[in-house]
PDB file of N, CA and C in Angstrom:
ATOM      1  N   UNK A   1     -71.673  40.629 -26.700  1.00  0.00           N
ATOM      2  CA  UNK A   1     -70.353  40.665 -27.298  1.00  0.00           C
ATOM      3  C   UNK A   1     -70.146  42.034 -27.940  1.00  0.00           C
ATOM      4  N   UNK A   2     -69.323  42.734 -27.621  1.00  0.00           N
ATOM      5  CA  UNK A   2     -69.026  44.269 -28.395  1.00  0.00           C
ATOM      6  C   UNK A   2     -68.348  44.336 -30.155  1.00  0.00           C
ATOM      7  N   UNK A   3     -69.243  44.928 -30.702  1.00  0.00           N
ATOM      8  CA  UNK A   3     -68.962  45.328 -31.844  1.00  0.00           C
ATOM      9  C   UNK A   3     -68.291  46.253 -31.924  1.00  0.00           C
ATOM     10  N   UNK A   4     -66.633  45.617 -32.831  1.00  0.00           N
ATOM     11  CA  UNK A   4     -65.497  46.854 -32.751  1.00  0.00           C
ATOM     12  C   UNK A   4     -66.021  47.940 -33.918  1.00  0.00           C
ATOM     13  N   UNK A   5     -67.146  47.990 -34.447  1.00  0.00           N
ATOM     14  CA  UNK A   5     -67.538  48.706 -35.510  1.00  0.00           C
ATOM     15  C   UNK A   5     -68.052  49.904 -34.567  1.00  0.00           C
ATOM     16  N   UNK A   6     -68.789  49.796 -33.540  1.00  0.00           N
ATOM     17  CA  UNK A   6     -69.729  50.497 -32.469  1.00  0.00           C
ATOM     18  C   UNK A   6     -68.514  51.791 -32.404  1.00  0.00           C
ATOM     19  N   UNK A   7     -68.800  52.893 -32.002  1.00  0.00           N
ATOM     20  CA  UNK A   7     -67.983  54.134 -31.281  1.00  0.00           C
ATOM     21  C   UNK A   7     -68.961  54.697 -29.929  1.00  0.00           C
ATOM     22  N   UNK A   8     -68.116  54.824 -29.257  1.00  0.00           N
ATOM     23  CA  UNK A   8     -68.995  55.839 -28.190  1.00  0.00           C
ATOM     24  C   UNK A   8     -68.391  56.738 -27.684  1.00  0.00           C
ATOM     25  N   UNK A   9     -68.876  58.069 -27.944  1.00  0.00           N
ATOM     26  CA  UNK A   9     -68.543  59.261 -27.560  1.00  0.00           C
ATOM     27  C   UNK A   9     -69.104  59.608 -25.577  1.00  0.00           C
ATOM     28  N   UNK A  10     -67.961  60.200 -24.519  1.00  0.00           N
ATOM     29  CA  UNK A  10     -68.243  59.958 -23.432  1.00  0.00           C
ATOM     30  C   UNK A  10     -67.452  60.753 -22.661  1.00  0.00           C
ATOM     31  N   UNK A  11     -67.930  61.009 -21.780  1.00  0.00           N
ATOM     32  CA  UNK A  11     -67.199  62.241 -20.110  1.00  0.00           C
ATOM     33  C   UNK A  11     -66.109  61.271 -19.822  1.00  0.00           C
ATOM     34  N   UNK A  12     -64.905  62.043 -19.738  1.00  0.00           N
ATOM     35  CA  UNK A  12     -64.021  61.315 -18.673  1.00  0.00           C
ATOM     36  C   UNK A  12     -64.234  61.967 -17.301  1.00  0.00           C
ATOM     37  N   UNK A  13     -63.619  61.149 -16.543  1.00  0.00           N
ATOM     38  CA  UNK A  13     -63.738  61.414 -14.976  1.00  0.00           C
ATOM     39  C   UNK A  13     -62.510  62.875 -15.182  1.00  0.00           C
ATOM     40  N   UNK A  14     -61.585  63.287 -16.137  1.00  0.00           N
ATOM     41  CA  UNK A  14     -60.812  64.532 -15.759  1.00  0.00           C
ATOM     42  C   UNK A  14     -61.637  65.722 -16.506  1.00  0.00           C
ATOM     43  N   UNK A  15     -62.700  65.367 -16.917  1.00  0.00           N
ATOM     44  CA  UNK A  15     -63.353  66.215 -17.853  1.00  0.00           C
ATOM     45  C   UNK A  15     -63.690  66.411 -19.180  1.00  0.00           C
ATOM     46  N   UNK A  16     -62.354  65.686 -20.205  1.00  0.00           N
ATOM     47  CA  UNK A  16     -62.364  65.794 -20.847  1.00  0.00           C
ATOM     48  C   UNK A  16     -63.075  64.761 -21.861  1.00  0.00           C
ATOM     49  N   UNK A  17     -63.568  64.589 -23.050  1.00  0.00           N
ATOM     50  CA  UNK A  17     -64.376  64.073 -23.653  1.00  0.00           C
ATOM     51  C   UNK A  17     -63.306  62.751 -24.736  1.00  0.00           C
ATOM     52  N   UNK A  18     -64.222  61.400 -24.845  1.00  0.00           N
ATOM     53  CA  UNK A  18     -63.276  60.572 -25.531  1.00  0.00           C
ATOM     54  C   UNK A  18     -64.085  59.888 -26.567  1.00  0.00           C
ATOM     55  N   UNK A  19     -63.649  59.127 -27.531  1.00  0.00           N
ATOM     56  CA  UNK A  19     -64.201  58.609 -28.283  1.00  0.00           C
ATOM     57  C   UNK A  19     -63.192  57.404 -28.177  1.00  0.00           C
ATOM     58  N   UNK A  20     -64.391  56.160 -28.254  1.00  0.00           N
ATOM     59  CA  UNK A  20     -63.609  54.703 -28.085  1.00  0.00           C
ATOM     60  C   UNK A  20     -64.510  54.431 -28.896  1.00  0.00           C
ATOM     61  N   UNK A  21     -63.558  53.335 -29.261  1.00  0.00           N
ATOM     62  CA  UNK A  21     -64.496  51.669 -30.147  1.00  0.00           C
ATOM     63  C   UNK A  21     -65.096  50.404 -28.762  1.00  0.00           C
ATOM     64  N   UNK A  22     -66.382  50.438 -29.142  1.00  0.00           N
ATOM     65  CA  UNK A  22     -67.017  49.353 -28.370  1.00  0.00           C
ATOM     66  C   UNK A  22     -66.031  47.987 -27.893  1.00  0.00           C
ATOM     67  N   UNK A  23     -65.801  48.440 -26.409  1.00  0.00           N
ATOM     68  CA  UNK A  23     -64.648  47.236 -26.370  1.00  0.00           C
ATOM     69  C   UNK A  23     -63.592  47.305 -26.163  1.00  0.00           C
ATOM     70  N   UNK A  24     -63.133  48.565 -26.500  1.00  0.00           N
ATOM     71  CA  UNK A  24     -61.698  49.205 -26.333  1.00  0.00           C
ATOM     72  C   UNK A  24     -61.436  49.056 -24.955  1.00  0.00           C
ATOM     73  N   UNK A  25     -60.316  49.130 -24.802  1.00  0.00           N
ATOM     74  CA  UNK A  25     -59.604  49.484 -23.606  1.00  0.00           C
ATOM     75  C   UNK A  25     -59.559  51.092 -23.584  1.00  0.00           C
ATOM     76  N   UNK A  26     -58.259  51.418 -24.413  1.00  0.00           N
ATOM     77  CA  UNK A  26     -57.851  52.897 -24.654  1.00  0.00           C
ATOM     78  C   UNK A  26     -58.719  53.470 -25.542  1.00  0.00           C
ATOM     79  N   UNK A  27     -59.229  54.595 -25.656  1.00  0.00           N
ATOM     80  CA  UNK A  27     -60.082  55.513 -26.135  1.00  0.00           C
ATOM     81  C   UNK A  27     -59.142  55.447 -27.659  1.00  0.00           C
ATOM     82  N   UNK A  28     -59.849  56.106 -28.694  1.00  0.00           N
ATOM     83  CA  UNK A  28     -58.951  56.528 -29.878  1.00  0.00           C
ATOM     84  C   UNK A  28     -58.789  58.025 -30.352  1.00  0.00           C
ATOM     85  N   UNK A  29     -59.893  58.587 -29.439  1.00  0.00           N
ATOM     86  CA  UNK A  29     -59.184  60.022 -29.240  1.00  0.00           C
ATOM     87  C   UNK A  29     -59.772  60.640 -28.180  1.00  0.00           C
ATOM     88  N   UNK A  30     -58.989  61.574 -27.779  1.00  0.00           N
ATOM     89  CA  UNK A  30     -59.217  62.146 -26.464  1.00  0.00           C
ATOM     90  C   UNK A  30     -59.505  63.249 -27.208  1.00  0.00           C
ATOM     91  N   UNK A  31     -60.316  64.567 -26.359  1.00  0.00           N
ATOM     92  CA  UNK A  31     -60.733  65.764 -27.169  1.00  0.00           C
ATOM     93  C   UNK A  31     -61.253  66.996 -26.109  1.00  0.00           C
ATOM     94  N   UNK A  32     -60.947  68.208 -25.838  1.00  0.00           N
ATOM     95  CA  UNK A  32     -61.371  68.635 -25.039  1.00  0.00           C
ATOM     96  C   UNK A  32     -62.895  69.401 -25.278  1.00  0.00           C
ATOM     97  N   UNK A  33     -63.457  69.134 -26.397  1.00  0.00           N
ATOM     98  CA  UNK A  33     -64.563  69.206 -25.946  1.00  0.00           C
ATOM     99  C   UNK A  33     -65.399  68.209 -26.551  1.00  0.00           C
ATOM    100  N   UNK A  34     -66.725  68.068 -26.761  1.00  0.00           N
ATOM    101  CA  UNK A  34     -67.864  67.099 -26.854  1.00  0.00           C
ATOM    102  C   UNK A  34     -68.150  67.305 -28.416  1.00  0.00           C
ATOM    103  N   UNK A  35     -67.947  68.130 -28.815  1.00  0.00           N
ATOM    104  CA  UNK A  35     -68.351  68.097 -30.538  1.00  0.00           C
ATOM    105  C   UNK A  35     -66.966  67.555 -31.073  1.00  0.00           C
ATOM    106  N   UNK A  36     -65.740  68.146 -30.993  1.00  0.00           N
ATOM    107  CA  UNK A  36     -64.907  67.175 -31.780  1.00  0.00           C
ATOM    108  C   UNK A  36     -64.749  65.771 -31.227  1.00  0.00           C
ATOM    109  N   UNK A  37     -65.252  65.393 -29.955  1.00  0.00           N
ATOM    110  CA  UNK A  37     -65.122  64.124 -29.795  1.00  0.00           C
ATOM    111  C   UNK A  37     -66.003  63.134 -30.783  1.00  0.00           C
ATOM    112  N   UNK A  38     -67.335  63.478 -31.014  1.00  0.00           N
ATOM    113  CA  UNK A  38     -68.373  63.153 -31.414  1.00  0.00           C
ATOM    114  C   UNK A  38     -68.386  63.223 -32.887  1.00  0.00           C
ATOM    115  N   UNK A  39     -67.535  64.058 -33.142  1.00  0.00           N
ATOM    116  CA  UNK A  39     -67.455  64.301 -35.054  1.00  0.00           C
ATOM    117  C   UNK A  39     -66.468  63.117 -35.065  1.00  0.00           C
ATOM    118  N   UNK A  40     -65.288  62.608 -34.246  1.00  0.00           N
ATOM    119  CA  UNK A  40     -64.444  61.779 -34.542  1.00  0.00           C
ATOM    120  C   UNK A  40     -65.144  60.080 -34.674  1.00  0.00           C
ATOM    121  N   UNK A  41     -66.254  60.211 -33.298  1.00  0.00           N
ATOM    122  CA  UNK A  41     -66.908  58.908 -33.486  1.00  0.00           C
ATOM    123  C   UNK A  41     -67.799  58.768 -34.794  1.00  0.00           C
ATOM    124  N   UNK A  42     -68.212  59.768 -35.195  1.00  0.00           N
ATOM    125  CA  UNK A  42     -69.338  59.481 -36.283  1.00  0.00           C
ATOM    126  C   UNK A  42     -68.266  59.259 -37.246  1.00  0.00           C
ATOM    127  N   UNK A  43     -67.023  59.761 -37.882  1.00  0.00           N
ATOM    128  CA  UNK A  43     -66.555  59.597 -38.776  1.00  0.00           C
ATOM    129  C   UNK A  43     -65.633  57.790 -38.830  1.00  0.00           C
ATOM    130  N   UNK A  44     -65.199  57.708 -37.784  1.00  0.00           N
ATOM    131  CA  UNK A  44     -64.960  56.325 -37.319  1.00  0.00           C
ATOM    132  C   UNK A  44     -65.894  55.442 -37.921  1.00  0.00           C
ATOM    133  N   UNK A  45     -67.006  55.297 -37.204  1.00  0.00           N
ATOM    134  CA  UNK A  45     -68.434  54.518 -37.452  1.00  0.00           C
ATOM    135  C   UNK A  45     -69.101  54.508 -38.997  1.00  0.00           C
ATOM    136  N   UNK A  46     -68.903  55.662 -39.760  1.00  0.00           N
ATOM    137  CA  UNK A  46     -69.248  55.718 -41.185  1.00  0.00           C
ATOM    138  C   UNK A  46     -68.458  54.871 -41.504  1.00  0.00           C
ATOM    139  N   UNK A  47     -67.027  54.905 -41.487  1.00  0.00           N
ATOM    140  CA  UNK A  47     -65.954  54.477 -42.008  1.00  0.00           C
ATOM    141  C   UNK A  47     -66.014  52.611 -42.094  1.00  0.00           C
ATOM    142  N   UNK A  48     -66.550  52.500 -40.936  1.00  0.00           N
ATOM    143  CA  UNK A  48     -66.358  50.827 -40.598  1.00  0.00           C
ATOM    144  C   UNK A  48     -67.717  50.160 -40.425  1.00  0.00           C
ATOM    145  N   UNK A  49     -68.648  51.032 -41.092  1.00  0.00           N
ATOM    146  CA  UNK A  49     -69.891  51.022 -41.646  1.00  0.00           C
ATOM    147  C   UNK A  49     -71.191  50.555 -39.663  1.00  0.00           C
ATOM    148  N   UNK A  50     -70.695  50.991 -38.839  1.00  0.00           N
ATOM    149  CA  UNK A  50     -70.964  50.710 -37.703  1.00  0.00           C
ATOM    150  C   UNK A  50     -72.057  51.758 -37.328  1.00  0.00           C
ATOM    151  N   UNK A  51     -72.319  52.059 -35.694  1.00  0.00           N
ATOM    152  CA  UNK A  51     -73.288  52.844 -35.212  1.00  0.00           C
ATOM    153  C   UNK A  51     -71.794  53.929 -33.876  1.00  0.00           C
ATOM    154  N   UNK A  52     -72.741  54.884 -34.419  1.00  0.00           N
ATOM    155  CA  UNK A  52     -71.923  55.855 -33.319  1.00  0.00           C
ATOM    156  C   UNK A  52     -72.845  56.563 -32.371  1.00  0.00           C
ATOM    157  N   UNK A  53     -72.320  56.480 -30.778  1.00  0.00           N
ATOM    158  CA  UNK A  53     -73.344  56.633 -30.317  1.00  0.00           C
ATOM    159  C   UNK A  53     -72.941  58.272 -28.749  1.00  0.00           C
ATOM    160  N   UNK A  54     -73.538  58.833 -28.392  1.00  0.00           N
ATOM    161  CA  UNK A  54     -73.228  60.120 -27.954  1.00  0.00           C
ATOM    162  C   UNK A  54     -74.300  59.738 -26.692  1.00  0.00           C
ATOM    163  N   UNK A  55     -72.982  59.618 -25.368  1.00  0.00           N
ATOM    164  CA  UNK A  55     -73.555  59.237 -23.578  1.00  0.00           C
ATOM    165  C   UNK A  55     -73.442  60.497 -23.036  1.00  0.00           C
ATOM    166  N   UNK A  56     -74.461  61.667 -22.725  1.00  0.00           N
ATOM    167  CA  UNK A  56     -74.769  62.405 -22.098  1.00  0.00           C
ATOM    168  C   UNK A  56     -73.626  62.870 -20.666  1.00  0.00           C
ATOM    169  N   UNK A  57     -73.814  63.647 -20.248  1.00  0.00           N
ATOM    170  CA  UNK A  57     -73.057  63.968 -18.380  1.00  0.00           C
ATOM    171  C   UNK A  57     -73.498  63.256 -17.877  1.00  0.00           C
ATOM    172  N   UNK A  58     -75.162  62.504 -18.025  1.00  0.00           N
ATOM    173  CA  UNK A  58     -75.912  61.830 -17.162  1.00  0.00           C
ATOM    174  C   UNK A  58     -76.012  60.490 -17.380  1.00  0.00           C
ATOM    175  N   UNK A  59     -75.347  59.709 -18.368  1.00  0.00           N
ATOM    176  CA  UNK A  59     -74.762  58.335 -18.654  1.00  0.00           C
ATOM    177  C   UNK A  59     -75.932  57.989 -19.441  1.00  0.00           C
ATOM    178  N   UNK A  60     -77.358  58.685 -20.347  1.00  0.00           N
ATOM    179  CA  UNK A  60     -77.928  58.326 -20.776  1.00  0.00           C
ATOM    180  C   UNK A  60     -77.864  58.503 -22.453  1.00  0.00           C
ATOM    181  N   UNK A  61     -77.746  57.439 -23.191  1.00  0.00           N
ATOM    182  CA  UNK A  61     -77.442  58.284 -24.834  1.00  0.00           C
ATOM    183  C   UNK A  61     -78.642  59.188 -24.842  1.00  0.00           C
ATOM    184  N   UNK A  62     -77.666  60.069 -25.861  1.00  0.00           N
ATOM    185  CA  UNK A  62     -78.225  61.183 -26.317  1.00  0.00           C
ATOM    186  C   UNK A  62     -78.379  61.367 -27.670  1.00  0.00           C
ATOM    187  N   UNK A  63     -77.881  61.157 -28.579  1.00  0.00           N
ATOM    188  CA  UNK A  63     -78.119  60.650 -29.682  1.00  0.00           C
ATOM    189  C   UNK A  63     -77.006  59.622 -30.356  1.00  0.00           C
ATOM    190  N   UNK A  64     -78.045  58.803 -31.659  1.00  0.00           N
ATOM    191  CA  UNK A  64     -77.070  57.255 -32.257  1.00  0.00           C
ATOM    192  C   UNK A  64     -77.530  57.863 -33.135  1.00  0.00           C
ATOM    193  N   UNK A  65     -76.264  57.340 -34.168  1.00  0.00           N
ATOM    194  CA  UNK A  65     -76.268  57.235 -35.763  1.00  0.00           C
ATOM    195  C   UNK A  65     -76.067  56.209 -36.279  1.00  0.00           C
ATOM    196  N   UNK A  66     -76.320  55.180 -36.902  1.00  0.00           N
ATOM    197  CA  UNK A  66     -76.681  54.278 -37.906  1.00  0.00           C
ATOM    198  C   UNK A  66     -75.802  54.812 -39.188  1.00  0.00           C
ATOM    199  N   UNK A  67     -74.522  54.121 -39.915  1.00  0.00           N
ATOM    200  CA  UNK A  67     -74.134  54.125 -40.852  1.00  0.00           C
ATOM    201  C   UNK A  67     -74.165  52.670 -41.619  1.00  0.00           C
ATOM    202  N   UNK A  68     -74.458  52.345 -42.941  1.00  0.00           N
ATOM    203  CA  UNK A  68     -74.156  51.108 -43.038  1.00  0.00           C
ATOM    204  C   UNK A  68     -75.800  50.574 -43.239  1.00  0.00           C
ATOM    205  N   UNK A  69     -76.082  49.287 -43.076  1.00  0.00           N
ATOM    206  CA  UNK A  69     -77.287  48.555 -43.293  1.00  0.00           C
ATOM    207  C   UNK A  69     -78.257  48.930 -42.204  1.00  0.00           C
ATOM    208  N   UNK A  70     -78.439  50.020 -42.488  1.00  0.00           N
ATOM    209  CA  UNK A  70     -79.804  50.487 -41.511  1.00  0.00           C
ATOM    210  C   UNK A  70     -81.107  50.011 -41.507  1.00  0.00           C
ATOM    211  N   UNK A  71     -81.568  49.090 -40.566  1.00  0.00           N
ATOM    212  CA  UNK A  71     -82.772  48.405 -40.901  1.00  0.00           C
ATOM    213  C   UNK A  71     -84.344  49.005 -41.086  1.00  0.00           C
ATOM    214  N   UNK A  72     -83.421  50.695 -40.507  1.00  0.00           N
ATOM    215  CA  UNK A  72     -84.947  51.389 -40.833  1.00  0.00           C
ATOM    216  C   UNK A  72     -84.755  52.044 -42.053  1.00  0.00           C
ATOM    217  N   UNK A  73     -86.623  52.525 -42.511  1.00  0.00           N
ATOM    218  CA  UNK A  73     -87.697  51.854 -42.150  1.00  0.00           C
ATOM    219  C   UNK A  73     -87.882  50.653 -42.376  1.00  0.00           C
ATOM    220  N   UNK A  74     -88.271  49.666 -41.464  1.00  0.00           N
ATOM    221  CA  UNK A  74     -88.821  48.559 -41.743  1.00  0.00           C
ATOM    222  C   UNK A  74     -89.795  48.289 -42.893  1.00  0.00           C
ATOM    223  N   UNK A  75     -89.426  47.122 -43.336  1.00  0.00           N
ATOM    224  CA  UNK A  75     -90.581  46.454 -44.850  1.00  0.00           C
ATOM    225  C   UNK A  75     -91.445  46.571 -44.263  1.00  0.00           C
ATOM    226  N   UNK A  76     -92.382  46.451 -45.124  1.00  0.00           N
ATOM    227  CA  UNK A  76     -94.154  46.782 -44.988  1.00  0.00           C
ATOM    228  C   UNK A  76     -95.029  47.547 -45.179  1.00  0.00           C
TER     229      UNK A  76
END
């Protein structure tokens, strides 16, 4: 089930770079390049205490951020 808290920063097929909420249909911002897309998801994701997450050219994340109840480090 997608968490509307989630963001993911991502390639469009015209090139240009988007940031959506997990689940979205429409992106919530379009951006022509990969750092302001990615500053928009992290600030999103702080905001709604969620995880923001950054999908490579090669569809593999590249880096997540954790805002909010971060379970790391684990007790013990």
């Amino acid at each position: 089930m997608p968490n509307s808290k989630n963001y993911w920063t991502q390639q469009r097929p015209d090139g240009k770079w988007e940031s959506k909420a997990e689940g979205a249909k429409r992106a919530s911002k379009v951006a022509g390049t990969q750092a302001e897309a990615w500053a928009h998801s992290r600030q999103m994701a702080a905001e709604k205490k969620g995880e923001a997450y950054l999908r490579g050219r090669d569809g593999k994340i590249r880096e997540r951020n954790t805002y909010g109840n971060d379970p790391y480090p684990p007790k013990g």
